[in-house]
Protein backbone atom coordinates (compact mmCIF):
# COMPACT_ATOMS: atom_id res chain seq x y z
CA UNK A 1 59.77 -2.92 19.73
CA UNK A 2 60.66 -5.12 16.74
CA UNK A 3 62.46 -7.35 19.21
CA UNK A 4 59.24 -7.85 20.97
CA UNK A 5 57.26 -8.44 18.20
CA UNK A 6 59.94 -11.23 17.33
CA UNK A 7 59.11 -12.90 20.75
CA UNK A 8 55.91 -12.93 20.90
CA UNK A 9 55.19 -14.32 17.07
CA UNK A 10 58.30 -16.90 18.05
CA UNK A 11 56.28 -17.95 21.47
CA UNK A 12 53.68 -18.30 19.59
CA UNK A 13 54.75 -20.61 17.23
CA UNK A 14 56.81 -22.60 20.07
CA UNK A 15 53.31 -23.43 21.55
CA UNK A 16 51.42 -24.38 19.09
CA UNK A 17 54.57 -27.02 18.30
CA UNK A 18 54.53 -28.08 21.48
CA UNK A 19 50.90 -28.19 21.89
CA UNK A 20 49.49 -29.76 19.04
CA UNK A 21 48.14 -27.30 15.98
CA UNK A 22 44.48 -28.79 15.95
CA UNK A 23 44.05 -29.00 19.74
CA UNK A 24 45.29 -25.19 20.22
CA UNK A 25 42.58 -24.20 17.31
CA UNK A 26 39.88 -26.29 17.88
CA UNK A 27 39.96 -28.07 20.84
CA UNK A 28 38.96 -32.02 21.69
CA UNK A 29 35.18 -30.96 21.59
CA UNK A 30 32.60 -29.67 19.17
CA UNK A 31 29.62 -27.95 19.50
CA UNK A 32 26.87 -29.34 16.99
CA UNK A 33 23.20 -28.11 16.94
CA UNK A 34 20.35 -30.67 16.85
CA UNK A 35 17.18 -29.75 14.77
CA UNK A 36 13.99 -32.16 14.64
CA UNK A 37 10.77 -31.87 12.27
CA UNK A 38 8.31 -31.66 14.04
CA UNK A 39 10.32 -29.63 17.12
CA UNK A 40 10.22 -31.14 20.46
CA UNK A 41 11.95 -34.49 20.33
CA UNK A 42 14.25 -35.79 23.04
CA UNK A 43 17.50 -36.27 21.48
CA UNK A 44 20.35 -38.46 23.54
CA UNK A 45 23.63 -38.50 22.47
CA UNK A 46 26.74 -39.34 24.36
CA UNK A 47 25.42 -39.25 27.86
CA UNK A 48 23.52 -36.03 26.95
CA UNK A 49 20.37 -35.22 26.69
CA UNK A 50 18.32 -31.98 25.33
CA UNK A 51 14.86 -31.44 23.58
CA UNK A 52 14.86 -29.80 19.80
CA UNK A 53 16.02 -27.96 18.81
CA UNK A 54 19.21 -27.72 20.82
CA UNK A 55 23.08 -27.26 20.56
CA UNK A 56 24.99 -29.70 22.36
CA UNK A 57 28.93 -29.57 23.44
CA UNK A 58 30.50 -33.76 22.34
CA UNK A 59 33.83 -34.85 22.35
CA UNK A 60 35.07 -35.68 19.02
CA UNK A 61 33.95 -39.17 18.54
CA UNK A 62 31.79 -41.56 16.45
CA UNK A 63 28.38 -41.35 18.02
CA UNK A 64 24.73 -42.93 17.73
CA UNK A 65 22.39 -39.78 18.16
CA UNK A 66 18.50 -41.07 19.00
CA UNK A 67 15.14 -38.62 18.98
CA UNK A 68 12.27 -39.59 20.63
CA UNK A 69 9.30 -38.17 20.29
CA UNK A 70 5.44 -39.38 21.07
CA UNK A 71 3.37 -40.72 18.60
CA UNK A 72 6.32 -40.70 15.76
CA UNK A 73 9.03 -43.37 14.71
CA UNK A 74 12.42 -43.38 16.70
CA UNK A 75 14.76 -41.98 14.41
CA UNK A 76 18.38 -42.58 14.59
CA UNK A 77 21.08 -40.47 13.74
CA UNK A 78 25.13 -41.58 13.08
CA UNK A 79 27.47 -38.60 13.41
CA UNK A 80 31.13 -39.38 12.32
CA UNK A 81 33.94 -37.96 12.67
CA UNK A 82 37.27 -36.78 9.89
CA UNK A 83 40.78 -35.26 10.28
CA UNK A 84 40.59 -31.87 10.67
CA UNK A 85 41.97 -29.68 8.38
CA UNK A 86 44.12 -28.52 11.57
CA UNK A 87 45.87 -31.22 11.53
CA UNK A 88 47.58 -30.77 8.75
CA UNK A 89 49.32 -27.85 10.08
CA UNK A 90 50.65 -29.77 13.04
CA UNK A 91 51.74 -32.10 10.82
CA UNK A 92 54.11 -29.25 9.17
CA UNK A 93 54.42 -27.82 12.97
CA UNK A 94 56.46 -31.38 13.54
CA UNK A 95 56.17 -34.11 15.43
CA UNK A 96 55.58 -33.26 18.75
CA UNK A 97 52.49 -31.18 17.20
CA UNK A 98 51.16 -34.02 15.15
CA UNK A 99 51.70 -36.49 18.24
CA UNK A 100 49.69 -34.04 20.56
CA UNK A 101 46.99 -33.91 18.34
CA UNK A 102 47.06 -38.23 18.22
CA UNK A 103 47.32 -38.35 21.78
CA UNK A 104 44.08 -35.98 22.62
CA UNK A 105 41.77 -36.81 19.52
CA UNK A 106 42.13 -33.44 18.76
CA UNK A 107 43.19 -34.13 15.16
CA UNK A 108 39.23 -34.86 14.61
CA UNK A 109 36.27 -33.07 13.65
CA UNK A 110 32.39 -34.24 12.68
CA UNK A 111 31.29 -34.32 8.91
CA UNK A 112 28.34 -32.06 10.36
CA UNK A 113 27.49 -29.44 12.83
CA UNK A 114 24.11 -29.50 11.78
CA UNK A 115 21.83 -32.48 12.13
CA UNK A 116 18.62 -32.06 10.85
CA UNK A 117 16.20 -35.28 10.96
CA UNK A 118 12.42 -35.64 9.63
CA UNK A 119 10.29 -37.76 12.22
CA UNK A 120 7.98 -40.26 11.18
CA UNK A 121 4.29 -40.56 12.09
CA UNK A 122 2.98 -43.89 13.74
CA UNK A 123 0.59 -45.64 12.04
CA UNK A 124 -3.06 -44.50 13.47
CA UNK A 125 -1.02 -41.69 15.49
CA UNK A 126 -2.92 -38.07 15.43
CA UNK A 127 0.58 -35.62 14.77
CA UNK A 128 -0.18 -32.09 15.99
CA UNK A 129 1.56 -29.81 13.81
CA UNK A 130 2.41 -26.27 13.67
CA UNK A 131 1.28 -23.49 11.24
CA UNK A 132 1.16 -20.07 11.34
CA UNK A 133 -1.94 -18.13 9.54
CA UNK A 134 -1.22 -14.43 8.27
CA UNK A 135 -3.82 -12.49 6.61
CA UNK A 136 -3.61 -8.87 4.89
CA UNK A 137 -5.01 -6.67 6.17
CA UNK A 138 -4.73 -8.51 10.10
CA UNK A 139 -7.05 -9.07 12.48
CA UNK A 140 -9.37 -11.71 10.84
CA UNK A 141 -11.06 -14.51 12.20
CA UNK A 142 -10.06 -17.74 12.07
CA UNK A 143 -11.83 -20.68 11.52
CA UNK A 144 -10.82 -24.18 10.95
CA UNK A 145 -13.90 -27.09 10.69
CA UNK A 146 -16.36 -24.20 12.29
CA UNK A 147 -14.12 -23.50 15.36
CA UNK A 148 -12.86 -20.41 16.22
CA UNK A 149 -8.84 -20.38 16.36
CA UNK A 150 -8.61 -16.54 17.40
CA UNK A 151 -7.19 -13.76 15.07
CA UNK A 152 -4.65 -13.40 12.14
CA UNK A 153 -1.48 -13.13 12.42
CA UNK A 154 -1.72 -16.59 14.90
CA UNK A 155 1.12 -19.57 15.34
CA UNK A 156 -1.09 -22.59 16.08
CA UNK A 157 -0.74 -26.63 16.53
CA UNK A 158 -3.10 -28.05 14.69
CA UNK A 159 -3.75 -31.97 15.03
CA UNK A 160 -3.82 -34.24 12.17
CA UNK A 161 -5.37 -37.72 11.66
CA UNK A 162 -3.18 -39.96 9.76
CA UNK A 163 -5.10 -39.59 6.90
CA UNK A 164 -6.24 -36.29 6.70
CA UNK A 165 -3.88 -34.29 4.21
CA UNK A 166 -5.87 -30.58 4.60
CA UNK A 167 -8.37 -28.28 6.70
CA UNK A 168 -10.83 -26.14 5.35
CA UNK A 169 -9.92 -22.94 6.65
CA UNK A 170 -11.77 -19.48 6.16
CA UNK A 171 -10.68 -15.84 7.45
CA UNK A 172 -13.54 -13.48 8.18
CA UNK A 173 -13.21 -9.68 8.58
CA UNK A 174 -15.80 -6.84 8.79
CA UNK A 175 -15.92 -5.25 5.65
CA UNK A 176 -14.45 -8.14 3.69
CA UNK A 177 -15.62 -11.08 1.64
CA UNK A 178 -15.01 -14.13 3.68
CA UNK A 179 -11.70 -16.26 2.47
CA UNK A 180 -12.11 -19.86 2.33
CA UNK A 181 -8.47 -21.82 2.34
CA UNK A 182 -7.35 -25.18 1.86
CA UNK A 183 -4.84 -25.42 4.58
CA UNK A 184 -2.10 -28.29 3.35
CA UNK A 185 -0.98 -30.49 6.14
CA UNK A 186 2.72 -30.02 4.63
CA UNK A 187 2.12 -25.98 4.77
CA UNK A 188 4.43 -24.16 7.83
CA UNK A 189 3.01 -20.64 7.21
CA UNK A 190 0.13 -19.46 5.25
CA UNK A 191 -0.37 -15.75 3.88
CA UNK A 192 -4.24 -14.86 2.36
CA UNK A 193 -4.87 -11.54 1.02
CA UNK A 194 -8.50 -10.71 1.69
CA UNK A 195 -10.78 -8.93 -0.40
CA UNK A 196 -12.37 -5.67 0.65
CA UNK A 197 -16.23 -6.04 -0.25
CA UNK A 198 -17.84 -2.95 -2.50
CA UNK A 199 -19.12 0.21 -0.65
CA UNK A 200 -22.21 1.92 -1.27
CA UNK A 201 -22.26 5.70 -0.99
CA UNK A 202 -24.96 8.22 -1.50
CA UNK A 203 -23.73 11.28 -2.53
CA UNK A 204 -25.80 14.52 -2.72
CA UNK A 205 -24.61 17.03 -5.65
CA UNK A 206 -25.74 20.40 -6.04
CA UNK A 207 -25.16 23.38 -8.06
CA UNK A 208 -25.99 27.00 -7.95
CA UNK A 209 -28.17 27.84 -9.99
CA UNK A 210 -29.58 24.54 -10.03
CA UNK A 211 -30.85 22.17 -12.72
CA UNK A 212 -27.36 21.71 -14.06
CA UNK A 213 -26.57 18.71 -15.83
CA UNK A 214 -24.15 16.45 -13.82
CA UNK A 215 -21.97 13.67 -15.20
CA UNK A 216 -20.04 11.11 -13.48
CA UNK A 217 -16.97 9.47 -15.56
CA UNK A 218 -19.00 10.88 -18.78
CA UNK A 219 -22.56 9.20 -17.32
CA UNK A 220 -25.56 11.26 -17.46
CA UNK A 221 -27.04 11.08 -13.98
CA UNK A 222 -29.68 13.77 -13.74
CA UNK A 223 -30.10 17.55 -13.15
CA UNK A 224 -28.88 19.07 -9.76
CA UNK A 225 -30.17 18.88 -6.62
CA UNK A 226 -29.69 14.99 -7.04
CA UNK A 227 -28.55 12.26 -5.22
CA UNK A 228 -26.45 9.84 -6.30
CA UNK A 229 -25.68 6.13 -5.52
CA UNK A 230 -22.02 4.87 -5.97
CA UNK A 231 -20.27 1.77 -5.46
CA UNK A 232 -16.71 1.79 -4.23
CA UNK A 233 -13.68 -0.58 -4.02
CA UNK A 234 -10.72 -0.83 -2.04
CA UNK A 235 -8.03 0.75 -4.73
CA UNK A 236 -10.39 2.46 -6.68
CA UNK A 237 -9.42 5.67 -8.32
CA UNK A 238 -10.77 8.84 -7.40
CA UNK A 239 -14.24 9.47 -10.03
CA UNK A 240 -14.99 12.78 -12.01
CA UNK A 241 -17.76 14.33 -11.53
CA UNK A 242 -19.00 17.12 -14.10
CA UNK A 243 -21.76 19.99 -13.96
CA UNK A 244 -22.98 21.73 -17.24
CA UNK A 245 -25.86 24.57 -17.54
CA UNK A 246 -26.69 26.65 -20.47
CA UNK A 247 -24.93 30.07 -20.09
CA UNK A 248 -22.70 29.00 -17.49
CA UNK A 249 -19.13 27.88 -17.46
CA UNK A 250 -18.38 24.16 -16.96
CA UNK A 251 -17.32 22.84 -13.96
CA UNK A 252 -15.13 19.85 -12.57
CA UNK A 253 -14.48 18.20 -9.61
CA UNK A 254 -13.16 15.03 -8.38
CA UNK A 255 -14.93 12.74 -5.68
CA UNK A 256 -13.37 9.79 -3.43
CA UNK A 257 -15.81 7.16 -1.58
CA UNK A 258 -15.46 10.25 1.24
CA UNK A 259 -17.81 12.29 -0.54
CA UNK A 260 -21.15 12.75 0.72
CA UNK A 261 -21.84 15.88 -0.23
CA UNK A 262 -20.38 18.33 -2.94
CA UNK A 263 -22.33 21.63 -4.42
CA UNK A 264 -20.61 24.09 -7.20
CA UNK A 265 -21.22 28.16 -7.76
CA UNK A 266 -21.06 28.07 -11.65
CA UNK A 267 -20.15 31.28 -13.10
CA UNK A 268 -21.87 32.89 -16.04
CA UNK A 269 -20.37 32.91 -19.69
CA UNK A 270 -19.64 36.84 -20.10
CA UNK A 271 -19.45 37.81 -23.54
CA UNK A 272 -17.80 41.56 -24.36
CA UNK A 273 -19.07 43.13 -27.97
CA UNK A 274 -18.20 46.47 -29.26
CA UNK A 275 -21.24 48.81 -30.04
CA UNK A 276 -20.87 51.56 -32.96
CA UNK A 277 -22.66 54.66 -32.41
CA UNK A 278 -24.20 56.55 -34.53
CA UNK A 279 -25.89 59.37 -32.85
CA UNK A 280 -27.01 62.59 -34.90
CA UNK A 281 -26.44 65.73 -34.23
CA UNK A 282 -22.61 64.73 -33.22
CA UNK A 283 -21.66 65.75 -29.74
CA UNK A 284 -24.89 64.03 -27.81
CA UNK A 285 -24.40 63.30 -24.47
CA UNK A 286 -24.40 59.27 -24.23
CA UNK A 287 -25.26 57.21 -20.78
CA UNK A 288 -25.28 53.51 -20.63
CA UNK A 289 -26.38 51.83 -18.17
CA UNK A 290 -26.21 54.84 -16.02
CA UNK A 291 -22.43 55.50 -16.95
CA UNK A 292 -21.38 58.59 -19.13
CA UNK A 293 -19.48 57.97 -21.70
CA UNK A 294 -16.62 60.53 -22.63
CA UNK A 295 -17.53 62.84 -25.00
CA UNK A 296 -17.26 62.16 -28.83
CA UNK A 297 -16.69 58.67 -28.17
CA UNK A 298 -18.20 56.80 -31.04
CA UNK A 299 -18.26 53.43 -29.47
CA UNK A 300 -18.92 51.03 -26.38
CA UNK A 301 -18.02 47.57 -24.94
CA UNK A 302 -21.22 46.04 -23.91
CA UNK A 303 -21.10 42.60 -21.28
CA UNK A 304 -23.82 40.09 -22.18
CA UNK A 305 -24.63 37.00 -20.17
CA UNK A 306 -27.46 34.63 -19.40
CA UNK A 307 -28.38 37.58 -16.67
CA UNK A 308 -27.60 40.42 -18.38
CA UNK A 309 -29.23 40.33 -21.58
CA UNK A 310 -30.48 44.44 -22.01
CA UNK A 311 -28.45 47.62 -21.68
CA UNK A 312 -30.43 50.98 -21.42
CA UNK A 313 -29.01 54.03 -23.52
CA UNK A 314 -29.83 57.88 -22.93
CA UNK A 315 -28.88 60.40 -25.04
CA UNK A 316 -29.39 63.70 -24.45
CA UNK A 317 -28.24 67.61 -26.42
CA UNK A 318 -29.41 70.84 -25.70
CA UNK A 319 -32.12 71.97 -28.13
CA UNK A 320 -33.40 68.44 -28.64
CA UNK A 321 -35.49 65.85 -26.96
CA UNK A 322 -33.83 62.83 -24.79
CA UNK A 323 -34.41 59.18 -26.03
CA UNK A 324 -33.47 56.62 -24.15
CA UNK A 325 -33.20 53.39 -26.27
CA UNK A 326 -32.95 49.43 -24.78
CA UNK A 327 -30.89 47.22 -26.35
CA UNK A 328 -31.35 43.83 -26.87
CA UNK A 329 -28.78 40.83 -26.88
CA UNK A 330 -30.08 39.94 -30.64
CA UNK A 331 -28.52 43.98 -31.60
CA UNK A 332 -25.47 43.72 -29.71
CA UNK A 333 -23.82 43.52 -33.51
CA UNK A 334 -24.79 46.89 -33.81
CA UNK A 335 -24.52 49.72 -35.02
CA UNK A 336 -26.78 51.59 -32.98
CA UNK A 337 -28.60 54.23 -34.93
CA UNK A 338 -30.43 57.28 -33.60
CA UNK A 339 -31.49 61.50 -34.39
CA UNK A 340 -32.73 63.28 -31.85
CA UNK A 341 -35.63 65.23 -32.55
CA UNK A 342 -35.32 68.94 -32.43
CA UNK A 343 -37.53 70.19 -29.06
CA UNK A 344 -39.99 72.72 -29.18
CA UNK A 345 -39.85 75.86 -27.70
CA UNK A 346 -39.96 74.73 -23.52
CA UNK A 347 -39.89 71.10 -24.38
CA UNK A 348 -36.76 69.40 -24.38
């Protein structure tokens, strides 16, 4: 195996001795790519021809490069030639190497691979350039001096007078304000950002009960049922909407330019308050409400709301007359007082 190895590395190096360093590596060719501005021009170099931008295969030699294009300047193009770097190792392969590399002109290489050349307009020539036109969001018209050039994202060729140095442009798109561009003759690719036009909405709000007091982002806008106008951007945040009624708890909701119509159940404020009795003789039977309480109990938790503002109170004993007694929100504090009168014979 390690002989093997031996040979092969040793044929290799016998070769490129014997075949020249630089012509093994790189060959007596080059390939070089041709690149015009605008695109499109004929280029001719050493017997070849191709259109821009192209990659061409030349031997490695001094050469006048021409592009041709109509309505621009011929412009002219001199690619030369160096040692190659190669070369140097055939020179340290030996002679035979170095003199291979002489003898084919494979000891060269160009200064470039990459010619790039800028054409110039003829005087009083119309140059037809391209451009393309990108607009966010896509799809918008284009217009450029009132003609219609299709829809964004577009590659065009635009012509240009000799003079003219820029196009009004304008992008138009349902539900946008229209964009009106200076397009720059020098420009390769333009990129507008339209701007979404306000939305009106009409949003109904509700509550139940009604006549609450709505708010929107801490504006007074009426009491409910009431409809409201809004304006909305693209971006915009989502608003806050807020309902408030006397006796009832607050409510909040947030509403998006999708809202058309939002109603709220507000629930009543309950308030819980301890009642004292005081009920003579001791031992009276006590219903409130229509519930009995237990017997000897000396107190009662009474709810109170904007609905519920009176609780009725029996009391009862054997050998007296019943009372039943209302009680009013403005006594909830208590305590509530009350004898029984002793019945009469058949009377209580």
């Amino acid at each position: 195996m390690f002989v093997s190895t031996l040979s092969r590395a040793g044929g290799l190096a016998l070769l490129a001795a014997l075949s020249g360093c630089t012509l093994l590596v790189q060959g007596t060719s080059q390939s070089v790519s041709f690149t015009s501005e605008p695109a499109g021009a004929t280029v001719t170099v050493a017997g070849q021809t191709g259109v821009t931008p192209v990659t061409l295969d030349l031997p490695k030699d001094d050469h006048q490069i021409s592009f041709r294009l109509d309505g621009y300047e011929e412009a002219r193009y001199e690619l030369r030639r160096g040692v190659s770097n190669w070369f140097i190792g055939s020179c340290i392969m030996g002679v035979i190497a170095a003199t291979v590399d002489l003898a084919t002109g494979a000891y060269k290489e160009f200064e470039t691979t990459d010619v790039r050349v800028t054409l110039q307009a003829l005087p009083d020539t119309v140059q037809t350039l391209p451009v393309s036109i990108i607009s966010q969001p896509p799809g918008a018209d284009i217009l450029i001096g009132g003609n219609s050039y299709g829809v964004t994202p577009k590659d065009l060729r635009l012509p240009w007078q000799p003079k003219e140095r820029e196009k009004a442009l304008s992008l138009r798109l349902q539900g946008y304000a229209p964009k009106p561009v200076a397009l720059l003759r020098t420009e390769k690719q333009i990129t507008v950002a339209l701007e979404a036009l306000p939305v009106p909405v009409t949003v109904k709000f509700s509550s139940k009960p009604p006549s609450a007091d709505l708010r929107i982002d801490g504006r007074p806008q009426g009491k409910t049922p009431i409809p409201v106008d809004l304006v909305w951007k693209t971006g915009d945040k989502p608003r806050l909407a807020e309902w408030s009624l006397e006796g009832y708890k607050p409510e909040k909701r947030e509403i998006t330019r999708d809202t058309k119509d939002l109603t709220v159940d507000l629930q009543e404020i309950v308030e819980e308050i301890v009642l004292l009795l005081k009920i003579e003789p001791a031992g009276a039977k006590v219903v409130v409400d229509g519930v009995a309480l237990a017997d000897g109990q000396k107190q009662v938790q009474l709810a109170w709301s904007i609905s519920k503002t009176k609780h009725t109170v029996v009391l009862s004993q054997p050998g007296y007359k019943s009372k039943t007694v209302e009680v009013k929100r403005t006594e909830a504090a208590g305590p509530l007082e009350v004898r029984l009168t002793p019945a009469l014979p058949g009377n209580q």
